[in-house]
C-alpha atoms as a PDB file:
ATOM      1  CA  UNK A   1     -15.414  59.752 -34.226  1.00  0.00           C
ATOM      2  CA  UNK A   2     -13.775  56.901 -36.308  1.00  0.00           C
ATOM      3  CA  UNK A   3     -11.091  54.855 -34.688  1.00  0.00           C
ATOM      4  CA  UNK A   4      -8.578  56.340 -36.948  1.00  0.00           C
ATOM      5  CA  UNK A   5      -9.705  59.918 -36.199  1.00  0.00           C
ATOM      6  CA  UNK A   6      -9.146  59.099 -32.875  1.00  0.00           C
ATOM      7  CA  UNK A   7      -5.315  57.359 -32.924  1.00  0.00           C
ATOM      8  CA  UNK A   8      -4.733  60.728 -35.438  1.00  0.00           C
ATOM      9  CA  UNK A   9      -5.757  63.142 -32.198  1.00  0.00           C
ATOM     10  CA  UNK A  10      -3.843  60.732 -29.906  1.00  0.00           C
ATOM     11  CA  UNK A  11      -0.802  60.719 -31.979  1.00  0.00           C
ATOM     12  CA  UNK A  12      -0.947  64.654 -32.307  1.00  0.00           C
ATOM     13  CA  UNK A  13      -1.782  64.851 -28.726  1.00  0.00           C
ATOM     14  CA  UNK A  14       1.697  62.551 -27.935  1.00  0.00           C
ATOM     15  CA  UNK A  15       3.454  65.050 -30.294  1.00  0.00           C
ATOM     16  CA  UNK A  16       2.831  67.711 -27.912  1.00  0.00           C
ATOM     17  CA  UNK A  17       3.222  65.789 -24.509  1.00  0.00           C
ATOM     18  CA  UNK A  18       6.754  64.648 -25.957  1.00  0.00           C
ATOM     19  CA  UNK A  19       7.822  68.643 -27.084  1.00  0.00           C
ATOM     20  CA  UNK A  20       6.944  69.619 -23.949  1.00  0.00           C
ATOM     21  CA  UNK A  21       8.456  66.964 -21.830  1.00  0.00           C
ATOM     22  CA  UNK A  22      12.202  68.332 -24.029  1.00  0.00           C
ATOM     23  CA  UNK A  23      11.372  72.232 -23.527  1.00  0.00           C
ATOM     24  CA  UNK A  24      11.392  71.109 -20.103  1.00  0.00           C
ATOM     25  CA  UNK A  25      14.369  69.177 -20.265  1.00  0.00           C
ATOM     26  CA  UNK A  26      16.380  71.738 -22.296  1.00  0.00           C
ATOM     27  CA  UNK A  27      15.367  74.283 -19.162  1.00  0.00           C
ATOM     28  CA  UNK A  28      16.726  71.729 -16.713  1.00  0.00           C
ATOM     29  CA  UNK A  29      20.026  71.416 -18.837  1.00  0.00           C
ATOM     30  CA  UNK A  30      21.297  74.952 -18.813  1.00  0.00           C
ATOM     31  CA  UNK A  31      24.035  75.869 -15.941  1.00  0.00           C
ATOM     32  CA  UNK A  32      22.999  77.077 -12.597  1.00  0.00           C
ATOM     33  CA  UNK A  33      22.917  81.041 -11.852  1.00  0.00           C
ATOM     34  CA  UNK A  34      25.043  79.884  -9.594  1.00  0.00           C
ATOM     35  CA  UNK A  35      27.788  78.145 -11.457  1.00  0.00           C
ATOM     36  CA  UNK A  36      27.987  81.619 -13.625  1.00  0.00           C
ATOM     37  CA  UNK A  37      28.671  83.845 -10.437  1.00  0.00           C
ATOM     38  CA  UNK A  38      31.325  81.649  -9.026  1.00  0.00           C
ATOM     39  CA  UNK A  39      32.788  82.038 -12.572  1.00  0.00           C
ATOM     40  CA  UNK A  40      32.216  85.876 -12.517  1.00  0.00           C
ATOM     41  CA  UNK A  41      33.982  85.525  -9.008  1.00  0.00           C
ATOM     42  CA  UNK A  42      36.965  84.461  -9.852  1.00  0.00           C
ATOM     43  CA  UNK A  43      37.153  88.184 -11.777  1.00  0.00           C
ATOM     44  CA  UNK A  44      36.176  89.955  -9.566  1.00  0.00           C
ATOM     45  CA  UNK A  45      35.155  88.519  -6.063  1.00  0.00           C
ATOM     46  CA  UNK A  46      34.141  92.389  -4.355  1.00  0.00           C
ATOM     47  CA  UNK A  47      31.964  93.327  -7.621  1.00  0.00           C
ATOM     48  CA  UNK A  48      29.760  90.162  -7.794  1.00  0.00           C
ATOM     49  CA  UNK A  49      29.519  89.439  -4.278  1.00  0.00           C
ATOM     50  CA  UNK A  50      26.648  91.180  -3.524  1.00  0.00           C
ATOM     51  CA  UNK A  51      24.714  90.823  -6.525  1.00  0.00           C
ATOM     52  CA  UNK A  52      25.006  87.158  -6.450  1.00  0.00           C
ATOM     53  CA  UNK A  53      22.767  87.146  -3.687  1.00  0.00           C
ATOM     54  CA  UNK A  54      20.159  89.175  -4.781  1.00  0.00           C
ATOM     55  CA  UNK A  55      20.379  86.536  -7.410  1.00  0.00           C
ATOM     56  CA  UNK A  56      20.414  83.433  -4.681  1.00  0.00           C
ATOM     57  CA  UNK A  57      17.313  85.339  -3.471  1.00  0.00           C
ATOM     58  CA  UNK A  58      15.234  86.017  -6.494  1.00  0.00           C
ATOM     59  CA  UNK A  59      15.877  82.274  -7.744  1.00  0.00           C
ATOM     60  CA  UNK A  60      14.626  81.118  -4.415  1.00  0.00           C
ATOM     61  CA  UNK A  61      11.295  83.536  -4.649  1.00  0.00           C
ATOM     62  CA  UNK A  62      10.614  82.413  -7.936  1.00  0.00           C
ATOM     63  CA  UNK A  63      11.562  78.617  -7.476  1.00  0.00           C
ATOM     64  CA  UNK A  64       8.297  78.059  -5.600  1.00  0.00           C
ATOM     65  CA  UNK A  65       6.298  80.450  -7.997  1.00  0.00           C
ATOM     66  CA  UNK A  66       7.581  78.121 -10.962  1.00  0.00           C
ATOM     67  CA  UNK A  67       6.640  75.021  -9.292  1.00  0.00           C
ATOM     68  CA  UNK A  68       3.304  75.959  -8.242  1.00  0.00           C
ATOM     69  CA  UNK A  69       3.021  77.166 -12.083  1.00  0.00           C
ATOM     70  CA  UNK A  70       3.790  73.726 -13.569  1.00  0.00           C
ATOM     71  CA  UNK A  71       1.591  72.161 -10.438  1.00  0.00           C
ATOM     72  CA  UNK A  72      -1.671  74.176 -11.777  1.00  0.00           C
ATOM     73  CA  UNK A  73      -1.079  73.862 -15.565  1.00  0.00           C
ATOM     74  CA  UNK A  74      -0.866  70.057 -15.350  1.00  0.00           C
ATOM     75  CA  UNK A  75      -3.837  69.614 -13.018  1.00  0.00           C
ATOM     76  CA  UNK A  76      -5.626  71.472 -16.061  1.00  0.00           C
ATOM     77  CA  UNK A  77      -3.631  69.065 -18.318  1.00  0.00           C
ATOM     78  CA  UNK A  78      -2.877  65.580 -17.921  1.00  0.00           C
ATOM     79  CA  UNK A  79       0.903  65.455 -17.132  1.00  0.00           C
ATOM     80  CA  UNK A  80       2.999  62.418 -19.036  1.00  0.00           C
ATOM     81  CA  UNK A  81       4.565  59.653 -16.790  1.00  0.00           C
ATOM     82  CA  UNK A  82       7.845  58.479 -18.447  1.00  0.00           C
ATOM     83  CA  UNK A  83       9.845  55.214 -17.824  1.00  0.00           C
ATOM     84  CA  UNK A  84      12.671  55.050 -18.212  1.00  0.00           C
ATOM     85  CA  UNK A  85      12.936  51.182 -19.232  1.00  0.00           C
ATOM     86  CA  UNK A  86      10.078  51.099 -22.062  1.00  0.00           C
ATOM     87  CA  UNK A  87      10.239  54.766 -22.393  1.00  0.00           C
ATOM     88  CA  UNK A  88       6.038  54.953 -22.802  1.00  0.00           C
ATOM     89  CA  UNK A  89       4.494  58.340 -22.753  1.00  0.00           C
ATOM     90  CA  UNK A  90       0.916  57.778 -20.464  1.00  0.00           C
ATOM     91  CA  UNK A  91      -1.730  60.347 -21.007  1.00  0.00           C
ATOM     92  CA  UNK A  92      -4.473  60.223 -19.575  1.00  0.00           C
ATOM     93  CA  UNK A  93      -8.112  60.981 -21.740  1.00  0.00           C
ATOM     94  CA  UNK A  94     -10.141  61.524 -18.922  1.00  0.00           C
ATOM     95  CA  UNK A  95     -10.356  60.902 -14.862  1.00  0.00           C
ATOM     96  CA  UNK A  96     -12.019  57.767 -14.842  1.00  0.00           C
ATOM     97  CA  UNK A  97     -10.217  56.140 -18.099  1.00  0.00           C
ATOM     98  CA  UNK A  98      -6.482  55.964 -18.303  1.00  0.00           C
ATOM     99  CA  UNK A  99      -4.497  54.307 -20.624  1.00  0.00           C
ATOM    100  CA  UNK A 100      -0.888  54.470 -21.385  1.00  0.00           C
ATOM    101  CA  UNK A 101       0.144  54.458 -25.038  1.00  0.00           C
ATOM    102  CA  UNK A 102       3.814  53.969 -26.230  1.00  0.00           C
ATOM    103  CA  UNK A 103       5.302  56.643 -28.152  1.00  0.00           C
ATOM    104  CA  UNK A 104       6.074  55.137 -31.366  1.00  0.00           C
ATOM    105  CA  UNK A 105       2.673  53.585 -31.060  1.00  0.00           C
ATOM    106  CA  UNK A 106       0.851  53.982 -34.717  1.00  0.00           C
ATOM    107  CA  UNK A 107      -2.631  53.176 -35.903  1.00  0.00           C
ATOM    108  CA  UNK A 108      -1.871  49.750 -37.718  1.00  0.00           C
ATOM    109  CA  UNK A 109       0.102  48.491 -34.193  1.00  0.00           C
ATOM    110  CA  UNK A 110      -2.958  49.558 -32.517  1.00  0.00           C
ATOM    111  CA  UNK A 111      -5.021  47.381 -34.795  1.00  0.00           C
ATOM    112  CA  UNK A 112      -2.971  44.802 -35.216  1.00  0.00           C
ATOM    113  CA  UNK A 113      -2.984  44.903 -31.138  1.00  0.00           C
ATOM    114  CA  UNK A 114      -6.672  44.989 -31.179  1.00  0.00           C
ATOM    115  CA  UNK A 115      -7.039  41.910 -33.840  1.00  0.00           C
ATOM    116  CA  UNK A 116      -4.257  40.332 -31.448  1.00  0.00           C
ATOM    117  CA  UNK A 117      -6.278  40.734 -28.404  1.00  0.00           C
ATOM    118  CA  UNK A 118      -9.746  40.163 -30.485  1.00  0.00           C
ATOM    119  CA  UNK A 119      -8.018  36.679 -31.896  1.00  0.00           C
ATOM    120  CA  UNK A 120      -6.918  35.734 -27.970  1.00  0.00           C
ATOM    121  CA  UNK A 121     -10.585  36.191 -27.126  1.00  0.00           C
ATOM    122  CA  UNK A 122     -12.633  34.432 -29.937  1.00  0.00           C
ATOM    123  CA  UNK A 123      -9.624  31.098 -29.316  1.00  0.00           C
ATOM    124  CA  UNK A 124      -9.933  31.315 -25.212  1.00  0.00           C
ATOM    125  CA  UNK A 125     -14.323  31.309 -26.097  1.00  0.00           C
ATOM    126  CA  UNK A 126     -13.588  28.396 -28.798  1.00  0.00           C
ATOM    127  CA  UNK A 127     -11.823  26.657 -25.937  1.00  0.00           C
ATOM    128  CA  UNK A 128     -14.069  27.195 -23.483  1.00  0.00           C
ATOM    129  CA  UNK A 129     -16.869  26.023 -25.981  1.00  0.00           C
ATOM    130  CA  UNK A 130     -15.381  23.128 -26.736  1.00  0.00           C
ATOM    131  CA  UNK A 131     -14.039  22.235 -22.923  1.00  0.00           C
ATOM    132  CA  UNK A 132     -17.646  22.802 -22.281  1.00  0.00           C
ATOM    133  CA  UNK A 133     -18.898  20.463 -25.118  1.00  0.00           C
ATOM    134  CA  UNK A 134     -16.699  17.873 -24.496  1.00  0.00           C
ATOM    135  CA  UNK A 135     -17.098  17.872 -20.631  1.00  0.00           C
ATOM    136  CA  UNK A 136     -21.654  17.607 -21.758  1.00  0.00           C
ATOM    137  CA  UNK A 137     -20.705  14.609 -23.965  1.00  0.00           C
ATOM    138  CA  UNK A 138     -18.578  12.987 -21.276  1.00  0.00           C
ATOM    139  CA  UNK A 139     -21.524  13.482 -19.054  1.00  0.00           C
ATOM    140  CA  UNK A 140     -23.951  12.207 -21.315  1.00  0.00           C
ATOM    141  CA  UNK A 141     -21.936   9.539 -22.343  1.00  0.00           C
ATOM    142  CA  UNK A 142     -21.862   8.306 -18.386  1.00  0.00           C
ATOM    143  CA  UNK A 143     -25.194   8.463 -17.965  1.00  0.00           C
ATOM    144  CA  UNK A 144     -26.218   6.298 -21.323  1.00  0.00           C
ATOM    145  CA  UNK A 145     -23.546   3.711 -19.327  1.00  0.00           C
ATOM    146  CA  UNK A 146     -25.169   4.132 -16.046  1.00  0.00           C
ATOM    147  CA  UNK A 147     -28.722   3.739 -17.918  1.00  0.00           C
ATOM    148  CA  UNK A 148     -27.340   0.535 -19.521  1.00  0.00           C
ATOM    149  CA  UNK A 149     -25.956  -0.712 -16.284  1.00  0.00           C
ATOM    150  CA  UNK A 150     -28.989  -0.557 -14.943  1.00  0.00           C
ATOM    151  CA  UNK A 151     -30.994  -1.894 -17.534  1.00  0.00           C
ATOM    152  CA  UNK A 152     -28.741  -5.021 -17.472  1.00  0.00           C
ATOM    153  CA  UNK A 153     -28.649  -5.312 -14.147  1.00  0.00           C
ATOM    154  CA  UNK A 154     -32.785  -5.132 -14.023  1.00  0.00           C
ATOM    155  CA  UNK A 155     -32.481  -7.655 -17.288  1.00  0.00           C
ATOM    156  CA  UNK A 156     -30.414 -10.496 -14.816  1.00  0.00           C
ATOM    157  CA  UNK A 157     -32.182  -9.448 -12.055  1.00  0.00           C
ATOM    158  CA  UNK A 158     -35.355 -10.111 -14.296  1.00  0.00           C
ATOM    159  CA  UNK A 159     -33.881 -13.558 -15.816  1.00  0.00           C
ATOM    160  CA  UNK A 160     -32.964 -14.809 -12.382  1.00  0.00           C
ATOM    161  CA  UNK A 161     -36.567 -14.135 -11.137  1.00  0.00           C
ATOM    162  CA  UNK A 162     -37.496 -16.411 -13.996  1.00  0.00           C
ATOM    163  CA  UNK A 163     -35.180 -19.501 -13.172  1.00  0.00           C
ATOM    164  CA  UNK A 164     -35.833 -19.362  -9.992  1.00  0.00           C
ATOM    165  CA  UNK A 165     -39.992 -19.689 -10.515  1.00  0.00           C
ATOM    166  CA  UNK A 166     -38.766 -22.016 -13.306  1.00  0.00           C
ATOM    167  CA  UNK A 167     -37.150 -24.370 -11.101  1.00  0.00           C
ATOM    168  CA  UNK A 168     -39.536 -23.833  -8.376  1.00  0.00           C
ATOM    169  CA  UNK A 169     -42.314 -24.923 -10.214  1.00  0.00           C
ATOM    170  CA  UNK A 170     -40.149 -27.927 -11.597  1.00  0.00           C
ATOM    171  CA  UNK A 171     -39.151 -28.709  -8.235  1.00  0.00           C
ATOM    172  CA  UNK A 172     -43.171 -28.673  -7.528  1.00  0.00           C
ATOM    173  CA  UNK A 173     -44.150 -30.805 -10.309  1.00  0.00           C
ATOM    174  CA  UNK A 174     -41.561 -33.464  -9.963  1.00  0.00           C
ATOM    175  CA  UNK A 175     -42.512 -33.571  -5.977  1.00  0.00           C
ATOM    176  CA  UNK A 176     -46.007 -33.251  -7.100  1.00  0.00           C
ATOM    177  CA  UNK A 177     -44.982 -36.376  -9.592  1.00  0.00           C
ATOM    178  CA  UNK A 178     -43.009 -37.909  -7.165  1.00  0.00           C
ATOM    179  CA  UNK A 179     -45.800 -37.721  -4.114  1.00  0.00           C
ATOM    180  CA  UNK A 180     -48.289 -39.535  -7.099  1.00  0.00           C
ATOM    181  CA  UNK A 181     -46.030 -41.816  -7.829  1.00  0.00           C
ATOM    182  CA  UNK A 182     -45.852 -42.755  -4.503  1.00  0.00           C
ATOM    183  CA  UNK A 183     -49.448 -42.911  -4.211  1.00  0.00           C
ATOM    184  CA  UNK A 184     -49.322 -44.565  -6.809  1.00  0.00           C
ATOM    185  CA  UNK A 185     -46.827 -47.327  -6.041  1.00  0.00           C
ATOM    186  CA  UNK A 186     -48.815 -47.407  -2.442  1.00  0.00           C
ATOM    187  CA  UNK A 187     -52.116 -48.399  -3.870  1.00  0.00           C
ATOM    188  CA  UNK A 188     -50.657 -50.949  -6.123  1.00  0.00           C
ATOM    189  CA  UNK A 189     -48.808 -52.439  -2.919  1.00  0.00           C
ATOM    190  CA  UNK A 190     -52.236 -52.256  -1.352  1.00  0.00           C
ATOM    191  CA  UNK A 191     -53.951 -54.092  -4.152  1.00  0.00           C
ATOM    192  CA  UNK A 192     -51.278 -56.551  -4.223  1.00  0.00           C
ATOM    193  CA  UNK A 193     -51.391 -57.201  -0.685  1.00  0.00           C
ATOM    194  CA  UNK A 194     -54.935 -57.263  -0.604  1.00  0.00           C
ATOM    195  CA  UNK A 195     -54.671 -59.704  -3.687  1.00  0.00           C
ATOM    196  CA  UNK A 196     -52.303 -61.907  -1.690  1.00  0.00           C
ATOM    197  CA  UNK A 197     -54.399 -61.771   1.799  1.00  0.00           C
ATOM    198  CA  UNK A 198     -57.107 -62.596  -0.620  1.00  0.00           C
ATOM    199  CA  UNK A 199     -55.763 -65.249  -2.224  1.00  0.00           C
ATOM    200  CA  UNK A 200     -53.908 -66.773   1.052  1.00  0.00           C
ATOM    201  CA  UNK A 201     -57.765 -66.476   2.518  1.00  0.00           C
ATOM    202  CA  UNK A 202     -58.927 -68.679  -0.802  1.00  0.00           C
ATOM    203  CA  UNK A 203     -55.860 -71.105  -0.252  1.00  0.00           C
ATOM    204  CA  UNK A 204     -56.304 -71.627   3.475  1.00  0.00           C
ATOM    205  CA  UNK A 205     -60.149 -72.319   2.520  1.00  0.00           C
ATOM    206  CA  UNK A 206     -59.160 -74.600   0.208  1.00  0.00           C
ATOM    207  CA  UNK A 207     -56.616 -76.446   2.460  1.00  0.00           C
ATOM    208  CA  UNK A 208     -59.195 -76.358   5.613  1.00  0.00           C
ATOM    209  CA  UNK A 209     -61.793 -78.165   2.577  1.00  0.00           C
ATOM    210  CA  UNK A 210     -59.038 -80.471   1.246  1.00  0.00           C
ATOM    211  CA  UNK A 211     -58.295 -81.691   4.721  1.00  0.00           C
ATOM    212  CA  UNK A 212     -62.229 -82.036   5.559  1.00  0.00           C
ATOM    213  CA  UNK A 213     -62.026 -84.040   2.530  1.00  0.00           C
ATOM    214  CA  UNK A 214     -59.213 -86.286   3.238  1.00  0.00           C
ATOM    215  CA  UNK A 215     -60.692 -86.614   6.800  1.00  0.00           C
ATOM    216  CA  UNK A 216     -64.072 -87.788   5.117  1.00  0.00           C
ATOM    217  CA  UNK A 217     -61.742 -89.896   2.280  1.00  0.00           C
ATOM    218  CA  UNK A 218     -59.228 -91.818   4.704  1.00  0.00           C
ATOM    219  CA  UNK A 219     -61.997 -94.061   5.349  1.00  0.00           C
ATOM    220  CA  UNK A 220     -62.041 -94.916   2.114  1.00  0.00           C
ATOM    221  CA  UNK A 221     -58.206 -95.452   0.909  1.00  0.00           C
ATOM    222  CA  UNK A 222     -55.820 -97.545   2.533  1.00  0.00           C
ATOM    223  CA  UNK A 223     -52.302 -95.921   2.704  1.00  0.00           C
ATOM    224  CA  UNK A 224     -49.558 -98.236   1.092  1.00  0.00           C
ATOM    225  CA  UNK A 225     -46.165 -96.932   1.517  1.00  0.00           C
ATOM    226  CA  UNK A 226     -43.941 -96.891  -0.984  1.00  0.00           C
ATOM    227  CA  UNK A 227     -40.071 -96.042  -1.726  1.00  0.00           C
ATOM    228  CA  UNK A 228     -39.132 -94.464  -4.695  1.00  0.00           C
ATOM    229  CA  UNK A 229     -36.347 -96.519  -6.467  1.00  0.00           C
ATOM    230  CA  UNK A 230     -33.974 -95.439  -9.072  1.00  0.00           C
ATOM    231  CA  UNK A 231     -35.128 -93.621 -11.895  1.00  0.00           C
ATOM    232  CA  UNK A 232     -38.906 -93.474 -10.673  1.00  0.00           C
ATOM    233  CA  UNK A 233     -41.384 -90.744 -11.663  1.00  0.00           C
ATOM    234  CA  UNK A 234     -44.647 -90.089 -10.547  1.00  0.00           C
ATOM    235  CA  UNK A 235     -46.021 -91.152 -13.525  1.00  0.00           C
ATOM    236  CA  UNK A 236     -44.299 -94.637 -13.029  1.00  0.00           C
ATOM    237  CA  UNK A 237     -45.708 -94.985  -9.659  1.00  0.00           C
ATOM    238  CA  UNK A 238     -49.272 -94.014 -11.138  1.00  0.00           C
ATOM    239  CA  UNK A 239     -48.958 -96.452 -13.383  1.00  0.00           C
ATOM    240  CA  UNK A 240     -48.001 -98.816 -11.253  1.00  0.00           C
ATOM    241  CA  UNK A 241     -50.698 -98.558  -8.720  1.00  0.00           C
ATOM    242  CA  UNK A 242     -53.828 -96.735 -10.480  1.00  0.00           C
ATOM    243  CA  UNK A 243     -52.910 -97.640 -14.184  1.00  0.00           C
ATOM    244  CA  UNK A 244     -53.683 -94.057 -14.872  1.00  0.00           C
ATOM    245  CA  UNK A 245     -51.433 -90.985 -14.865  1.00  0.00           C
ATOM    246  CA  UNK A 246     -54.877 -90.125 -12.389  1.00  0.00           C
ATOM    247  CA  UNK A 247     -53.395 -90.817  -9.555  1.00  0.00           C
ATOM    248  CA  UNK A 248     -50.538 -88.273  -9.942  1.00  0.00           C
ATOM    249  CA  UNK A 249     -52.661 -85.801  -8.398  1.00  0.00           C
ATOM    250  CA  UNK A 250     -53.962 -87.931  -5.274  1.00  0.00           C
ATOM    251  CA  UNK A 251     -50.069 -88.926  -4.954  1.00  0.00           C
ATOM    252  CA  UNK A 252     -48.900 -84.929  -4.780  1.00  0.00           C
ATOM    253  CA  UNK A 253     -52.489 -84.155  -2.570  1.00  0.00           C
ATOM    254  CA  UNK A 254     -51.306 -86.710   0.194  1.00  0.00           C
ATOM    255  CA  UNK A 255     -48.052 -86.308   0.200  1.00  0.00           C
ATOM    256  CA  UNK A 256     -48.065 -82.616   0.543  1.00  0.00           C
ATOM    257  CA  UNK A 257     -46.048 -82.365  -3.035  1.00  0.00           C
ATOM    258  CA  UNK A 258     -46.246 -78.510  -5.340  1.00  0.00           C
ATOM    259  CA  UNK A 259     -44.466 -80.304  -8.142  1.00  0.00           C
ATOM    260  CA  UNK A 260     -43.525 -83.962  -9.826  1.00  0.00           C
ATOM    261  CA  UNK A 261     -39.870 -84.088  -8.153  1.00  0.00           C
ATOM    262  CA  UNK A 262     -39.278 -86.773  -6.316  1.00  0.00           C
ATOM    263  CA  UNK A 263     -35.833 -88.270  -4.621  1.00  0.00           C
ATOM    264  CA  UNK A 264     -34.650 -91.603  -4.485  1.00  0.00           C
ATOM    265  CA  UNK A 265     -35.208 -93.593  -1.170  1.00  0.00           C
ATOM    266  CA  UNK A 266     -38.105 -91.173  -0.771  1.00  0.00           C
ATOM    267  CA  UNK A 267     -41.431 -92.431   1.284  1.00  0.00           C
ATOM    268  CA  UNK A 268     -44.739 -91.965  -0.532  1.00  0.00           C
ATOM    269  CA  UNK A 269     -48.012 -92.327   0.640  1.00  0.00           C
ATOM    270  CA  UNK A 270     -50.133 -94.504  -2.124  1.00  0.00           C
ATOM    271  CA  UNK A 271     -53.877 -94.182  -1.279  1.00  0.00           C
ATOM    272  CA  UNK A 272     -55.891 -97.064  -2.596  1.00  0.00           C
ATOM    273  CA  UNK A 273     -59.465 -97.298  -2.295  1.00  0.00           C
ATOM    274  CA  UNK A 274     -61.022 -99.669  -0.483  1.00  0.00           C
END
C-alpha cells in the first residue's frame, strides 16, 4: 500500500471516528426523561406520577445495557481519545502500534513532518560525523606532537650523549697531552741535570788538575803582588810583567778571576817564573 493510500484510509477512517464521536454527543445533548416529567408534572402531578417511574426504572435497566453496548463495540473498534487542549483524534491501527494523528492532519503535513523529522536526522548524523571527525583529527594531531616530542627529546638526549663523549675524550687527550708534556718537560729536566752534574763532574776534574798543576808550578813562579792603580786592565798588567797579553790567563788562573774586571786598590797575584 502506497503512503498516500494509506493517509487516504486514515483520513476516511478519522472521518468516521469524528461522526461518531458528534452522534454521541448530540445523544448526550438532548433533555433528561426526567426534566420532561417534572414538566408534564406541573399539568398534571396524579396522571404522570406513576408513569414517571416506570420511566426512572426502564432508564435505569437500560443505562447499564447501553454502557455495556458501547464497552463491547469499542473493544471491537479502537475508541478515539480526545483532548481537549490540541483537540487530536488518537486511533489506534493495531495493539502493538499506536499513534495519535491530529484531525486536520493531511497527507502533505504528514510529509512535510516526515521530511522535517528525516532533515533532523540526516543534520544530528552530519553532526555527529563531523564531532566524530574532528574529535580523530584532534587525536591524531596529539599524537604527531607527542611523536615529535619525543623525537626531540631522543634528538637532545642524543646530542648531549655526543658532547659529553666529545669533551670526555678532549678532556682525555689534553690530560693525555698534558701527562706527555710533563714527561716530557721531566726528561728534559733530567737531561739537563744530568748535563749539569756532568759538567760540574768535568769542572771539579778540571779544578782538582788545575790545582795539581799549580801545586807542581808554584815551584816554579815566584808570586809578586801587585795593586791595581787607576785605570789598570789586565792587559796593562800583562804587559807590564810578561810583555804579552799571555799572561792574562795565568793572572785570572791564580787569582781565582771568571772575567777581566778588576777594581782599583785590588791585590793581584803576578806569577813569574823562576
Amino acid at each position: 500500500m502506497s503512503r498516500v493510500q494509506k493517509s487516504e484510509k486514515e483520513n476516511d477512517q478519522a472521518g468516521e471516528l469524528r461522526s461518531r464521536i458528534e452522534r454521541h454527543k448530540a445523544k448526550s445533548s438532548l433533555p433528561k426523561r426526567s426534566k420532561v416529567h417534572q414538566n408534564k408534572k406541573k399539568k398534571s402531578k396524579v396522571k404522570i406520577k406513576f408513569p414517571m417511574i416506570q420511566l426512572l426504572a426502564l432508564f435505569f435497566i437500560l443505562l447499564p445495557i447501553g454502557f455495556y453496548s458501547l464497552y463491547t463495540y469499542f473493544q471491537e473498534k479502537p475508541f478515539p481519545v480526545h483532548d481537549p487542549k490540541s483537540d487530536p483524534v488518537v486511533f489506534e491501527e493495531n495493539k502493538e502500534d499506536k499513534e495519535a494523528i491530529p484531525t486536520t492532519a493531511t497527507a502533505e503535513d504528514l510529509k512535510e513532518k516526515k521530511e522535517k523529522e528525516v532533515a533532523e536526522a540526516k543534520a544530528k548524523a552530519e553532526e555527529e560525523e563531523k564531532r566524530k571527525a574532528e574529535e580523530k583529527a584532534k587525536a591524531q594531531q596529539e599524537a604527531e606532537e607527542k611523536a615529535k616530542a619525543q623525537q626531540e627529546a631522543e634528538e637532545k638526549a642524543k646530542a648531549q650523549q655526543e658532547a659529553e663523549e666529545k669533551a670526555k675524550a678532549q678532556q682525555e687527550a689534553e690530560e693525555k697531552a698534558k701527562a706527555q708534556q710533563e714527561a716530557e718537560e721531566k726528561a728534559k729536566s733530567q737531561q739537563i741535570a744530568d748535563e749539569k752534574a756532568k759538567a760540574e763532574a768535568a769542572e771539579k776534574k778540571r779544578a782538582a788538575e788545575r790545582v795539581q798543576a799549580a801545586k807542581s808550578d808554584k815551584e816554579e813562579y815566584k808570586v809578586v803582588l801587585h795593586t791595581v792603580q787607576g785605570e789598570e786592565t789586565l792587559f796593562r798588567i800583562s804587559m807590564n810583567y810578561y810583555k804579552s797579553q799571555e799572561g792574562i790567563a795565568l793572572i785570572r788562573e791564580w787569582n781565582g778571576l771568571n772575567g777581566n774586571e778588576i777594581s782599583r786598590g785590588q791585590v793581584l797575584k803576578i806569577p813569574i817564573k823562576k
